[in-house]
PDB file of N, CA and C in Angstrom:
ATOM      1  N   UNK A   1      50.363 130.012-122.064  1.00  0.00           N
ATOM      2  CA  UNK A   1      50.553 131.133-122.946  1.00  0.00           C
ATOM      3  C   UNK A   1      50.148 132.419-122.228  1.00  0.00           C
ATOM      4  N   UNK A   2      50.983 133.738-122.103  1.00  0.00           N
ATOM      5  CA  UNK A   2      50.414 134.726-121.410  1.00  0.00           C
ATOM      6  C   UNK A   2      50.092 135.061-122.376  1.00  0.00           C
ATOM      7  N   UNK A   3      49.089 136.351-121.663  1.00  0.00           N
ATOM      8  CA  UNK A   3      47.784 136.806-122.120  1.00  0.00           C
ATOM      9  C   UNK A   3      48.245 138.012-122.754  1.00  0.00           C
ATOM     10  N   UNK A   4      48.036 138.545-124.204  1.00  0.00           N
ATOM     11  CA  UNK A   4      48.183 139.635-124.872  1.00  0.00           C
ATOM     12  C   UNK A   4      48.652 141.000-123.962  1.00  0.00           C
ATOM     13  N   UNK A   5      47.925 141.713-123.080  1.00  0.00           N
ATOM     14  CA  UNK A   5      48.616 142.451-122.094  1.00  0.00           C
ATOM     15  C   UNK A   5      50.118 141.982-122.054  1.00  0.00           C
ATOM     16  N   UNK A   6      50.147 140.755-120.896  1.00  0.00           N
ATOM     17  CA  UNK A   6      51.152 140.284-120.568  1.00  0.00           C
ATOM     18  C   UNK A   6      52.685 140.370-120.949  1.00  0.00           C
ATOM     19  N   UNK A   7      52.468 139.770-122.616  1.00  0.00           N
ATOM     20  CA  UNK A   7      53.465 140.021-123.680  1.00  0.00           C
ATOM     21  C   UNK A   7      53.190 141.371-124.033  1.00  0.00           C
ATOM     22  N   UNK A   8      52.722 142.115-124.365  1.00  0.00           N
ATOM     23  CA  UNK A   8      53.500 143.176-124.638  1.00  0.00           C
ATOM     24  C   UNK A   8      54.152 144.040-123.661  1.00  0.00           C
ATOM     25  N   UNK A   9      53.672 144.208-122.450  1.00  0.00           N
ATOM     26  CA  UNK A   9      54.308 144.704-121.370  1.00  0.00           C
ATOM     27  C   UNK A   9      56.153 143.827-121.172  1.00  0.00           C
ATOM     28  N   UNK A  10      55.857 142.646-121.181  1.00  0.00           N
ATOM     29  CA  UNK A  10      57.232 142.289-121.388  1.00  0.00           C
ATOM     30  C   UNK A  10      58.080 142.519-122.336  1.00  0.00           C
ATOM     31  N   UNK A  11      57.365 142.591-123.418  1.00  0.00           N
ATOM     32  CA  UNK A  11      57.989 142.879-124.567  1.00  0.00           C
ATOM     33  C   UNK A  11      58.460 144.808-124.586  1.00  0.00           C
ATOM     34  N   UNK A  12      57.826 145.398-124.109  1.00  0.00           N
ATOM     35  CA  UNK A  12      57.977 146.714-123.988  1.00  0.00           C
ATOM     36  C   UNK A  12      59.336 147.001-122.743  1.00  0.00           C
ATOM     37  N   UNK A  13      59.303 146.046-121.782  1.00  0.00           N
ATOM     38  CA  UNK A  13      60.333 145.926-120.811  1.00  0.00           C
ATOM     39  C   UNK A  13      61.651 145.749-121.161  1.00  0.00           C
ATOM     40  N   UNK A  14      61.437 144.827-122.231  1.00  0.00           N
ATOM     41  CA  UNK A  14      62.928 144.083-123.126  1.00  0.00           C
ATOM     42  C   UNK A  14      63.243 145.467-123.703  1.00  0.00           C
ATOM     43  N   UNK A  15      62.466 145.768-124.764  1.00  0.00           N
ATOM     44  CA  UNK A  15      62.752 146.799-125.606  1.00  0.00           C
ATOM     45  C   UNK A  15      63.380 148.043-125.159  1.00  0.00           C
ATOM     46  N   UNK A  16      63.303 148.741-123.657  1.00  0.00           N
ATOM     47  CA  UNK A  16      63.436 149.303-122.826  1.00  0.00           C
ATOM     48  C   UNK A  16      64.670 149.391-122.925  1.00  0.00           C
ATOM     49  N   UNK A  17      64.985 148.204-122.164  1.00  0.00           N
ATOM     50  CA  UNK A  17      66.147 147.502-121.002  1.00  0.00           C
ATOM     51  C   UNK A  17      67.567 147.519-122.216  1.00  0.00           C
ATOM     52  N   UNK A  18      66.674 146.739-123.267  1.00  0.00           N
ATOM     53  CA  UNK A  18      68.234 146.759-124.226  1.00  0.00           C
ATOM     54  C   UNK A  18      68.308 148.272-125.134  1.00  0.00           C
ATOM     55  N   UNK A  19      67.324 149.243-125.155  1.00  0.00           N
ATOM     56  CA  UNK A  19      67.720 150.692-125.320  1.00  0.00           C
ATOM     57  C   UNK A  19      68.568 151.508-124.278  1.00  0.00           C
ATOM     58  N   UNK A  20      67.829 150.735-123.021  1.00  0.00           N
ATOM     59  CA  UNK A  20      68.732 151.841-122.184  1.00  0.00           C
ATOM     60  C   UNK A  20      70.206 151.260-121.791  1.00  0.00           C
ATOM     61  N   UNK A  21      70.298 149.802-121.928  1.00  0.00           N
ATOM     62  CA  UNK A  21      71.621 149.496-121.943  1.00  0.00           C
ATOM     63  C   UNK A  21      72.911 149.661-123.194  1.00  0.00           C
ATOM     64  N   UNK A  22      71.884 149.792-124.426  1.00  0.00           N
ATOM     65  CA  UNK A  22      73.350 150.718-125.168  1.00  0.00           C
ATOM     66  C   UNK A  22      73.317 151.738-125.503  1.00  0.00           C
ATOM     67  N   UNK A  23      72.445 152.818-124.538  1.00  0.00           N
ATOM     68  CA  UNK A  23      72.049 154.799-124.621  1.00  0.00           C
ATOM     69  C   UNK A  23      73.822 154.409-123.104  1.00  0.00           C
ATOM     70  N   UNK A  24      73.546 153.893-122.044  1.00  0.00           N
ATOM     71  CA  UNK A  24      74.292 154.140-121.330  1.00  0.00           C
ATOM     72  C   UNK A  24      75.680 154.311-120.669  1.00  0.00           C
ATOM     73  N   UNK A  25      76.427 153.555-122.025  1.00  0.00           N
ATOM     74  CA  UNK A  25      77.889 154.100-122.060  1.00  0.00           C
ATOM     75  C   UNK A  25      78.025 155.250-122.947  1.00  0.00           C
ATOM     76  N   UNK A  26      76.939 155.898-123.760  1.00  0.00           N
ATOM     77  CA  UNK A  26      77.416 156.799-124.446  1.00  0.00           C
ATOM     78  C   UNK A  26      77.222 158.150-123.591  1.00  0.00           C
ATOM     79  N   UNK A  27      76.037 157.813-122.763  1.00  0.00           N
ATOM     80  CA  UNK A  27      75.976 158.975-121.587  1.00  0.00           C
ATOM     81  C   UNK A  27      76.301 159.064-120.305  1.00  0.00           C
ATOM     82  N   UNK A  28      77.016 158.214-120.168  1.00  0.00           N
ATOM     83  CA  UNK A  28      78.087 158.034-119.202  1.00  0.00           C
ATOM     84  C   UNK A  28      79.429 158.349-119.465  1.00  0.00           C
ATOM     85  N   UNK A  29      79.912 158.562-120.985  1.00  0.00           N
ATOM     86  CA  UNK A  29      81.025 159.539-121.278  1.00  0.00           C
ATOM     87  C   UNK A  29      80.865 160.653-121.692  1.00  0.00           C
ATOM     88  N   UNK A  30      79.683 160.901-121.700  1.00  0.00           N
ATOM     89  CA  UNK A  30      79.239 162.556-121.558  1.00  0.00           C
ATOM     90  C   UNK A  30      79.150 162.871-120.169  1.00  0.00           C
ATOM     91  N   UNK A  31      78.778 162.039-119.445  1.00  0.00           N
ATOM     92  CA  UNK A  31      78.473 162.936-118.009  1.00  0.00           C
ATOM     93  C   UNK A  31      77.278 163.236-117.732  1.00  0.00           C
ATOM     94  N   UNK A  32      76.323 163.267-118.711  1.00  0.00           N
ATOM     95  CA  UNK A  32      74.961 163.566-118.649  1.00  0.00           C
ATOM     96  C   UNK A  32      73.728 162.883-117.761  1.00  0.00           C
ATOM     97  N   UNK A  33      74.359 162.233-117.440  1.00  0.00           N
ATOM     98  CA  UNK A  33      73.414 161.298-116.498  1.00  0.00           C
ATOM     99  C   UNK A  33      73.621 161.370-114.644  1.00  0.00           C
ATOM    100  N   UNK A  34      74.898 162.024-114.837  1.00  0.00           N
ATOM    101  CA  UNK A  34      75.116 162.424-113.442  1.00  0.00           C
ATOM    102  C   UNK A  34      74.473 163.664-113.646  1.00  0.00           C
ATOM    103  N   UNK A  35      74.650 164.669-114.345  1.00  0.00           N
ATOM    104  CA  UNK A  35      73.695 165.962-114.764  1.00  0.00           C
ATOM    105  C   UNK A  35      72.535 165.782-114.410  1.00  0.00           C
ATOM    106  N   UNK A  36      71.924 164.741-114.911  1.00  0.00           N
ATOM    107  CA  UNK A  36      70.177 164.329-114.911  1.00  0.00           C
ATOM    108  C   UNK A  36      69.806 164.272-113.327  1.00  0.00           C
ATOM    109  N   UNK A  37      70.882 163.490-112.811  1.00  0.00           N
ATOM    110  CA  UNK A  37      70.253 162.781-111.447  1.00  0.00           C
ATOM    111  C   UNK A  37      70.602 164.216-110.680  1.00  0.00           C
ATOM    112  N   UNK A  38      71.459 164.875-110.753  1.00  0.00           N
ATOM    113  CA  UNK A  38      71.581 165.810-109.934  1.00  0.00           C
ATOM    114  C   UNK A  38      70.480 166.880-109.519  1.00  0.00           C
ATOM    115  N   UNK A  39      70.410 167.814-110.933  1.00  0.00           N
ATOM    116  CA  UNK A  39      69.476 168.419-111.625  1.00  0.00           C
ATOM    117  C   UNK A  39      67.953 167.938-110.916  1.00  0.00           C
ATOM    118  N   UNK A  40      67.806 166.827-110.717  1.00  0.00           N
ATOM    119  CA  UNK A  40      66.541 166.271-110.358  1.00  0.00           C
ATOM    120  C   UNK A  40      66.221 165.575-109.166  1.00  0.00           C
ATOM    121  N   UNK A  41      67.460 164.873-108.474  1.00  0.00           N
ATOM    122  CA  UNK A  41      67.808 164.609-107.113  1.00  0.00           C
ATOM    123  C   UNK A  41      67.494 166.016-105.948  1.00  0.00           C
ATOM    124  N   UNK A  42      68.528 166.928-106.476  1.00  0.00           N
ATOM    125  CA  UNK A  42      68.978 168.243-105.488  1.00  0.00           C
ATOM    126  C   UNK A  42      67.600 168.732-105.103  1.00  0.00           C
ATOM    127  N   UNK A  43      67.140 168.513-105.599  1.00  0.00           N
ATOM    128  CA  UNK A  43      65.368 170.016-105.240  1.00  0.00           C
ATOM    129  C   UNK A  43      64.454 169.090-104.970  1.00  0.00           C
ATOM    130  N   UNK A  44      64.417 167.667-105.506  1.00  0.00           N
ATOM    131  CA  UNK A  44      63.465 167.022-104.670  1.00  0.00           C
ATOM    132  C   UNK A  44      63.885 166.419-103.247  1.00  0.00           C
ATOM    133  N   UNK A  45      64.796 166.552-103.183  1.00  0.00           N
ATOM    134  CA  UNK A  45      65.675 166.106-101.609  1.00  0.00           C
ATOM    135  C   UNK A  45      65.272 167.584-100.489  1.00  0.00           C
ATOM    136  N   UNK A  46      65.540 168.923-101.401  1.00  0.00           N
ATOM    137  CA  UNK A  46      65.265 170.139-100.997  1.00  0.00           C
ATOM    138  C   UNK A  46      63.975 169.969-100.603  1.00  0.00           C
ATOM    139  N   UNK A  47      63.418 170.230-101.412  1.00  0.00           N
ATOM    140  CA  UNK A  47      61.593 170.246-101.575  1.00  0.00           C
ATOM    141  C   UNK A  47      61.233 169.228-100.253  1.00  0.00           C
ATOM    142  N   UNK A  48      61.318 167.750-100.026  1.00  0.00           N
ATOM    143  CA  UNK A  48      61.074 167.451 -98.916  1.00  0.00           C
ATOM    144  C   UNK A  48      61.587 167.839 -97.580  1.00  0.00           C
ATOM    145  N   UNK A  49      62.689 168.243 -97.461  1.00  0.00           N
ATOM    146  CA  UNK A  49      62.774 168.851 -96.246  1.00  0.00           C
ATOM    147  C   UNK A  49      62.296 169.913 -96.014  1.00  0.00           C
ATOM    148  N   UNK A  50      61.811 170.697 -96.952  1.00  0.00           N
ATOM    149  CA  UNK A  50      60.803 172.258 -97.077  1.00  0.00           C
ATOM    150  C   UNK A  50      59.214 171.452 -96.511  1.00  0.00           C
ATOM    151  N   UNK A  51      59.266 170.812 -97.219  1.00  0.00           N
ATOM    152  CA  UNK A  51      57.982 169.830 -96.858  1.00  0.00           C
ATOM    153  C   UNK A  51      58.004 169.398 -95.448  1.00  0.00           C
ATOM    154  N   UNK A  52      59.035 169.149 -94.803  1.00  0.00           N
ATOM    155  CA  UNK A  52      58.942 168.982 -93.565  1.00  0.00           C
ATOM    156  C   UNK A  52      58.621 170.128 -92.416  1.00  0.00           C
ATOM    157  N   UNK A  53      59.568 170.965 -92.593  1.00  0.00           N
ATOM    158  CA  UNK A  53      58.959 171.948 -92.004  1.00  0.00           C
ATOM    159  C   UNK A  53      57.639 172.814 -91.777  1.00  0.00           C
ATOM    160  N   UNK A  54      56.987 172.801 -93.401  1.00  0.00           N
ATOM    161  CA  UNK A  54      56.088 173.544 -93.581  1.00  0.00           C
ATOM    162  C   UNK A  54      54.996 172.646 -92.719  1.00  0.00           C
ATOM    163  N   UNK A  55      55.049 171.086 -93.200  1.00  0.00           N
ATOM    164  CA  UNK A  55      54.216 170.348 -92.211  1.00  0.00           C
ATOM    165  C   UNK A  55      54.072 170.603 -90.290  1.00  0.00           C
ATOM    166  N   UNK A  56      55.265 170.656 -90.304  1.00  0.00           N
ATOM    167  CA  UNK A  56      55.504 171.203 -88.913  1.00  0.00           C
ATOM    168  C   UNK A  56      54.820 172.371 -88.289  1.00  0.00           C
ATOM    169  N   UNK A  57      54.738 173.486 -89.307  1.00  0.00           N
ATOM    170  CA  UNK A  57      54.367 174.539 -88.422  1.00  0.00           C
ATOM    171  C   UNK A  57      52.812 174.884 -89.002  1.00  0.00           C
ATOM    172  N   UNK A  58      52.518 174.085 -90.438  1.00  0.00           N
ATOM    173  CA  UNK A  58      50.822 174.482 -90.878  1.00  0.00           C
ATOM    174  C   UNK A  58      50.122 173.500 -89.803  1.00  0.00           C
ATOM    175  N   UNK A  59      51.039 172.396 -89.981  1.00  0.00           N
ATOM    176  CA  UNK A  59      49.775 171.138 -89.679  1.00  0.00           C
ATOM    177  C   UNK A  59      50.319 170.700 -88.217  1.00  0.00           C
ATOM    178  N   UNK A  60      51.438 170.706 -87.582  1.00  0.00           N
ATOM    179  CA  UNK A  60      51.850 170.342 -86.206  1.00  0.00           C
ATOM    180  C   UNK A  60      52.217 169.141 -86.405  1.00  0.00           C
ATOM    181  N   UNK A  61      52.856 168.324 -87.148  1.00  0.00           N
ATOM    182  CA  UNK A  61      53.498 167.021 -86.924  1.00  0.00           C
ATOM    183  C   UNK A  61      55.146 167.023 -88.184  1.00  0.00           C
ATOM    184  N   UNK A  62      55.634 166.157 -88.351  1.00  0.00           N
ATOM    185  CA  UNK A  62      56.720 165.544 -88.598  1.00  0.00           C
ATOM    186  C   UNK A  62      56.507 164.176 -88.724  1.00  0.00           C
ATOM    187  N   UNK A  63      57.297 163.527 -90.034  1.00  0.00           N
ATOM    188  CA  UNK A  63      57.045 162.266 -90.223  1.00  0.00           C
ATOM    189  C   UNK A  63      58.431 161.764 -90.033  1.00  0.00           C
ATOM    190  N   UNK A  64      58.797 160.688 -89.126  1.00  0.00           N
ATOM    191  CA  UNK A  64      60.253 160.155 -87.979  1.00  0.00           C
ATOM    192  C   UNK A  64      60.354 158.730 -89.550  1.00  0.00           C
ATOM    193  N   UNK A  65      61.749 158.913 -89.019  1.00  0.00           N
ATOM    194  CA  UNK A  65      62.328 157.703 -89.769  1.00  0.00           C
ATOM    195  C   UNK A  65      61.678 156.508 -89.530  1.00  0.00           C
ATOM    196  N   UNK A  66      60.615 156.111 -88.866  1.00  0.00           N
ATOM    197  CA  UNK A  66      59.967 155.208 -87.952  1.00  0.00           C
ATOM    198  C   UNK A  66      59.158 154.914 -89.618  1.00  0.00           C
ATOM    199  N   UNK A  67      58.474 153.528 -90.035  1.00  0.00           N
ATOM    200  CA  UNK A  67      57.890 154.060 -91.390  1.00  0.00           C
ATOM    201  C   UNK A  67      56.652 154.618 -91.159  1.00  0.00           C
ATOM    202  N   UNK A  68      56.986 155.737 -91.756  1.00  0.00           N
ATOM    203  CA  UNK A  68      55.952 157.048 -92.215  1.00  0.00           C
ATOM    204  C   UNK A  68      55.031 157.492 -90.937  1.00  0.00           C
ATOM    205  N   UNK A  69      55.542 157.446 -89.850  1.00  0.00           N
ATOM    206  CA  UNK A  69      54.938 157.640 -88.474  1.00  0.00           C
ATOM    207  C   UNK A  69      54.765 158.862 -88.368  1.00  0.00           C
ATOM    208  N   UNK A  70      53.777 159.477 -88.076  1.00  0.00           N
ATOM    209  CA  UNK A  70      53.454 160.907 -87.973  1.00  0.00           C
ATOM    210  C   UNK A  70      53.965 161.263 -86.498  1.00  0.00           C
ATOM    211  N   UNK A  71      54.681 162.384 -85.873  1.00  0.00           N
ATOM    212  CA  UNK A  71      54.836 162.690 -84.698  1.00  0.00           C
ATOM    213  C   UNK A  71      54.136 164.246 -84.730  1.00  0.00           C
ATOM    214  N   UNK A  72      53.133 163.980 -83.452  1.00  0.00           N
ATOM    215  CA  UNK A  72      52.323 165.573 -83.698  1.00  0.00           C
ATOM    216  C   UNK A  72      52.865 166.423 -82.332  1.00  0.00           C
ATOM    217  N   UNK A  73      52.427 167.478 -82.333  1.00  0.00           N
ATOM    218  CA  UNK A  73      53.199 168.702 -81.375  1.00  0.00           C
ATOM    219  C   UNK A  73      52.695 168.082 -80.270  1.00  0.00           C
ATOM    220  N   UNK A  74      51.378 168.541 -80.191  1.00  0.00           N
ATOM    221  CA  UNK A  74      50.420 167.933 -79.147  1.00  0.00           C
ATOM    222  C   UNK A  74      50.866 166.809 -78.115  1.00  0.00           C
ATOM    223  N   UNK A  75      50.972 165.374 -78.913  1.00  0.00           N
ATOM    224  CA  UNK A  75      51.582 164.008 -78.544  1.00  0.00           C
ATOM    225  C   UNK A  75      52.238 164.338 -77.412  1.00  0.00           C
ATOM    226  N   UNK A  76      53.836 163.839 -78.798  1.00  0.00           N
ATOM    227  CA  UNK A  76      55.074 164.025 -77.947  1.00  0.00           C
ATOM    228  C   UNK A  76      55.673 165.473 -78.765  1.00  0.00           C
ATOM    229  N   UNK A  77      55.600 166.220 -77.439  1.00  0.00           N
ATOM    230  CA  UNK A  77      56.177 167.603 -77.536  1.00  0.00           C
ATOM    231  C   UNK A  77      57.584 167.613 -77.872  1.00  0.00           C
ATOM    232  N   UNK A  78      58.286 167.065 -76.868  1.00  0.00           N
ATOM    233  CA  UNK A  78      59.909 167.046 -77.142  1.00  0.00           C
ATOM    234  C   UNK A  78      60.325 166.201 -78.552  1.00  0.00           C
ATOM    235  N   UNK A  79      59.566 165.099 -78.952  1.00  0.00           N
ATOM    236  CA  UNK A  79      60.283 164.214 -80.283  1.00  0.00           C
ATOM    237  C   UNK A  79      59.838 164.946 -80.720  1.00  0.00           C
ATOM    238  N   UNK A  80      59.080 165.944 -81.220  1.00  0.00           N
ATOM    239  CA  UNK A  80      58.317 166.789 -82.462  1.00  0.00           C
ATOM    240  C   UNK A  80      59.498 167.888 -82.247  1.00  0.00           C
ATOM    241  N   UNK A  81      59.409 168.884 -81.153  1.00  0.00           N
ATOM    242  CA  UNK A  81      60.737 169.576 -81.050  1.00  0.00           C
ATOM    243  C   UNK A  81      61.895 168.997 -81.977  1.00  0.00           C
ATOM    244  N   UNK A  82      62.494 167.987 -81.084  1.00  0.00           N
ATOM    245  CA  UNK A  82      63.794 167.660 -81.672  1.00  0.00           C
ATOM    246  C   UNK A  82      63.517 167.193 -83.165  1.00  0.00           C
ATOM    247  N   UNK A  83      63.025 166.927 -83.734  1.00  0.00           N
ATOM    248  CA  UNK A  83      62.419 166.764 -85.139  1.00  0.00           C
ATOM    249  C   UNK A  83      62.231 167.824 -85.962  1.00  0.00           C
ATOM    250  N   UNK A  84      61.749 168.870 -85.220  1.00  0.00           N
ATOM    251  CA  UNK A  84      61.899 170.166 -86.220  1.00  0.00           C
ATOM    252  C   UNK A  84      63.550 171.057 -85.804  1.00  0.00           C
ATOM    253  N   UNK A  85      63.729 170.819 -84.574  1.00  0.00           N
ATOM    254  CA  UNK A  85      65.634 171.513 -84.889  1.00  0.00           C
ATOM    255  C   UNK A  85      66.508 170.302 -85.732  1.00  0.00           C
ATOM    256  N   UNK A  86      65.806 168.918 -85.975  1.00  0.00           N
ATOM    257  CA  UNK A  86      67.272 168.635 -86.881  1.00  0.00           C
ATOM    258  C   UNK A  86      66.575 169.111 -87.983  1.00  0.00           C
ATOM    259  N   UNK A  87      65.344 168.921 -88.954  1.00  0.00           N
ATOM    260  CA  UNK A  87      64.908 169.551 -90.241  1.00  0.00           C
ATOM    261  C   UNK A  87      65.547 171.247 -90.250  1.00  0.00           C
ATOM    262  N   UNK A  88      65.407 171.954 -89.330  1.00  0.00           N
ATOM    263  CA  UNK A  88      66.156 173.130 -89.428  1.00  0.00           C
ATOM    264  C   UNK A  88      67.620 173.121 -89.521  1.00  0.00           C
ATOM    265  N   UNK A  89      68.189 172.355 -88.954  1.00  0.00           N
ATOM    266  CA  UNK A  89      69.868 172.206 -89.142  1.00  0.00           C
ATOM    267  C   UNK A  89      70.164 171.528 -90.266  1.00  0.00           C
ATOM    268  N   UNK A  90      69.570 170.454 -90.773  1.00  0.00           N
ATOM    269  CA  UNK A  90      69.770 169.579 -92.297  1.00  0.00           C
ATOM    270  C   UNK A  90      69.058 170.915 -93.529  1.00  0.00           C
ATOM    271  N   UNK A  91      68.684 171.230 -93.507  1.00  0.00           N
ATOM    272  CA  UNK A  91      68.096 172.060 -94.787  1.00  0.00           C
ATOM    273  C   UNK A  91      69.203 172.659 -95.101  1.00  0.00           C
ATOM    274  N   UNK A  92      69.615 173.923 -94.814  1.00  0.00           N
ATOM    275  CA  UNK A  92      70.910 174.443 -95.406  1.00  0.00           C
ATOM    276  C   UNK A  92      71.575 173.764 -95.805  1.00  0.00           C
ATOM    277  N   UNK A  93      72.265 172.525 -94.907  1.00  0.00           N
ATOM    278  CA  UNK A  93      73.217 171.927 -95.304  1.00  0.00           C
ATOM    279  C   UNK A  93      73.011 171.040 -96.672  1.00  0.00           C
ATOM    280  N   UNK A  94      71.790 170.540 -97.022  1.00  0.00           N
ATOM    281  CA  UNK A  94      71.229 169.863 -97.944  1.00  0.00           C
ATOM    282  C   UNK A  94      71.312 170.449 -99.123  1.00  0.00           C
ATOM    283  N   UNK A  95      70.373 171.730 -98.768  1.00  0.00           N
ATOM    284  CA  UNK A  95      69.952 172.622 -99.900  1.00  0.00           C
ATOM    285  C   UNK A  95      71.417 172.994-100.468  1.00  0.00           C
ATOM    286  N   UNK A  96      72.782 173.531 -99.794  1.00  0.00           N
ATOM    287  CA  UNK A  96      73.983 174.292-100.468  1.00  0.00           C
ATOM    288  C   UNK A  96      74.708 172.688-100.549  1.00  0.00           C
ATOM    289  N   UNK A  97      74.335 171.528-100.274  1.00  0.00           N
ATOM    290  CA  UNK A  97      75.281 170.490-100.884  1.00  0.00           C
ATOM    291  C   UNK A  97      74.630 170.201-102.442  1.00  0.00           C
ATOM    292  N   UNK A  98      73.431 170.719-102.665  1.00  0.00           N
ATOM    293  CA  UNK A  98      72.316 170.318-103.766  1.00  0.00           C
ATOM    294  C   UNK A  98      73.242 171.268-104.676  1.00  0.00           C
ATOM    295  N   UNK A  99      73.129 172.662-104.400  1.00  0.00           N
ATOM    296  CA  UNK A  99      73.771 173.617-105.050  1.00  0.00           C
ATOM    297  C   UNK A  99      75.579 173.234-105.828  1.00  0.00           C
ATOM    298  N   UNK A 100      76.113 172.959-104.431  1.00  0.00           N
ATOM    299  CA  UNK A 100      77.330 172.403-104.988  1.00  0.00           C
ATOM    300  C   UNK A 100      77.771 171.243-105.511  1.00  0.00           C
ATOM    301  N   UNK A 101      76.869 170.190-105.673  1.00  0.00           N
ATOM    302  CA  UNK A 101      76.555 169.479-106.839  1.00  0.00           C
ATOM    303  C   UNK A 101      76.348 169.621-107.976  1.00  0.00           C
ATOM    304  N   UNK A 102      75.036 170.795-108.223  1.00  0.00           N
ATOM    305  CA  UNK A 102      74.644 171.112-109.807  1.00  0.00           C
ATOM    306  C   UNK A 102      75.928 171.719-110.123  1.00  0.00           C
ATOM    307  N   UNK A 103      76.522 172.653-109.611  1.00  0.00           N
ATOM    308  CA  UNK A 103      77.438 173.680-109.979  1.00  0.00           C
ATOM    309  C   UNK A 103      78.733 172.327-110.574  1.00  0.00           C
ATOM    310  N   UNK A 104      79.070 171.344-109.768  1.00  0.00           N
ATOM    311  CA  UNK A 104      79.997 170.586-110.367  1.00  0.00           C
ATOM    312  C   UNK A 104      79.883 169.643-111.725  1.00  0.00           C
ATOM    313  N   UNK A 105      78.629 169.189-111.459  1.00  0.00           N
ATOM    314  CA  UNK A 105      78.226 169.024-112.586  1.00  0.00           C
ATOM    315  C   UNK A 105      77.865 169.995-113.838  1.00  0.00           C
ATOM    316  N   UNK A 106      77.285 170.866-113.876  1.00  0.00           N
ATOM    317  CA  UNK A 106      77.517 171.770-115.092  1.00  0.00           C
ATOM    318  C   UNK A 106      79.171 172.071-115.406  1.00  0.00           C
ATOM    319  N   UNK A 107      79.428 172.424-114.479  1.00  0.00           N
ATOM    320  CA  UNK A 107      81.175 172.608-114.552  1.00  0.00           C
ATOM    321  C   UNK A 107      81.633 171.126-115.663  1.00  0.00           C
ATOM    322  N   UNK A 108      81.306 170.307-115.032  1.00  0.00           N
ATOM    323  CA  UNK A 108      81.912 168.482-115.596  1.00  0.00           C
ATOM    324  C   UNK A 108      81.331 168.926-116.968  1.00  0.00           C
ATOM    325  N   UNK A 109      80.170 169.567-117.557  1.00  0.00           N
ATOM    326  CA  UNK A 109      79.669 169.188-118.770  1.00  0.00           C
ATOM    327  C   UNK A 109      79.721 170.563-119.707  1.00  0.00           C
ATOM    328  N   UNK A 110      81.278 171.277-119.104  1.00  0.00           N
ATOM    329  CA  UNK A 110      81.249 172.545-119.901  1.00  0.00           C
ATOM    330  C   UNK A 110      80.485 173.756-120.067  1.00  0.00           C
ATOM    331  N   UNK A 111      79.025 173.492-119.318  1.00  0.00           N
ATOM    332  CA  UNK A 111      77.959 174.429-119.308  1.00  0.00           C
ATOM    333  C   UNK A 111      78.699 175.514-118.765  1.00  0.00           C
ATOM    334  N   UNK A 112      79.462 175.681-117.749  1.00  0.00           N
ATOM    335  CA  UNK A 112      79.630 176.881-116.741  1.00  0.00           C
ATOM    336  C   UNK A 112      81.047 176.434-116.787  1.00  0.00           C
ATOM    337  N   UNK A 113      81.545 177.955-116.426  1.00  0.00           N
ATOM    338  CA  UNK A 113      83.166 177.986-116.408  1.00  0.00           C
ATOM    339  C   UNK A 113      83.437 178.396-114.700  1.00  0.00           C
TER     340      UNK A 113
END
């Protein structure tokens, strides 16, 4: 028999799972859920690559696709280099694909003409 916790956490999981499975065709023909993820995707995708940089030049390192490996100036000079010119070349491009996302999506949901 699980333990009081147990069941209700499962029970709170169920309850969840079968709310959010019949909320999700109705907001999926609204569009609203691509809205949501966008809206909330775009600037935290932004925000970390701002985060990258700023790390770069307060604190002297960059964290490499490697998992969560810090690369410091000091170290290796050139991987820290090349680490901060691609964060400088991906930001714009990130940040105005973020932009032209929300914009399509509000567009999709009538907000903006």
């Amino acid at each position: 028999m699980p333990a009081r916790t147990s069941t209700i956490a499962i029970a709170t999981v169920v309850g969840i799972t079968a709310l959010l499975k019949s909320m999700v065709p109705l907001l999926q023909q609204n569009g609203i859920i691509w809205l949501i993820v966008v809206a909330v995707g775009g600037p935290w995708i932004v925000w970390d690559c701002a985060k990258q940089l700023y790390n770069a030049a307060m604190h002297g390192y960059v964290i490499t696709g490697v998992p969560e490996r810090h690369v410091y100036r000091d170290k290796e000079p050139s991987l820290f280099r090349n680490n901060v010119v691609a964060w400088i070349v991906m930001l714009p491009i990130i940040a105005s694909g973020a932009v032209v996302l929300l914009l399509d999506a509000l567009e999709a949901e009538h907000l903006i003409s």
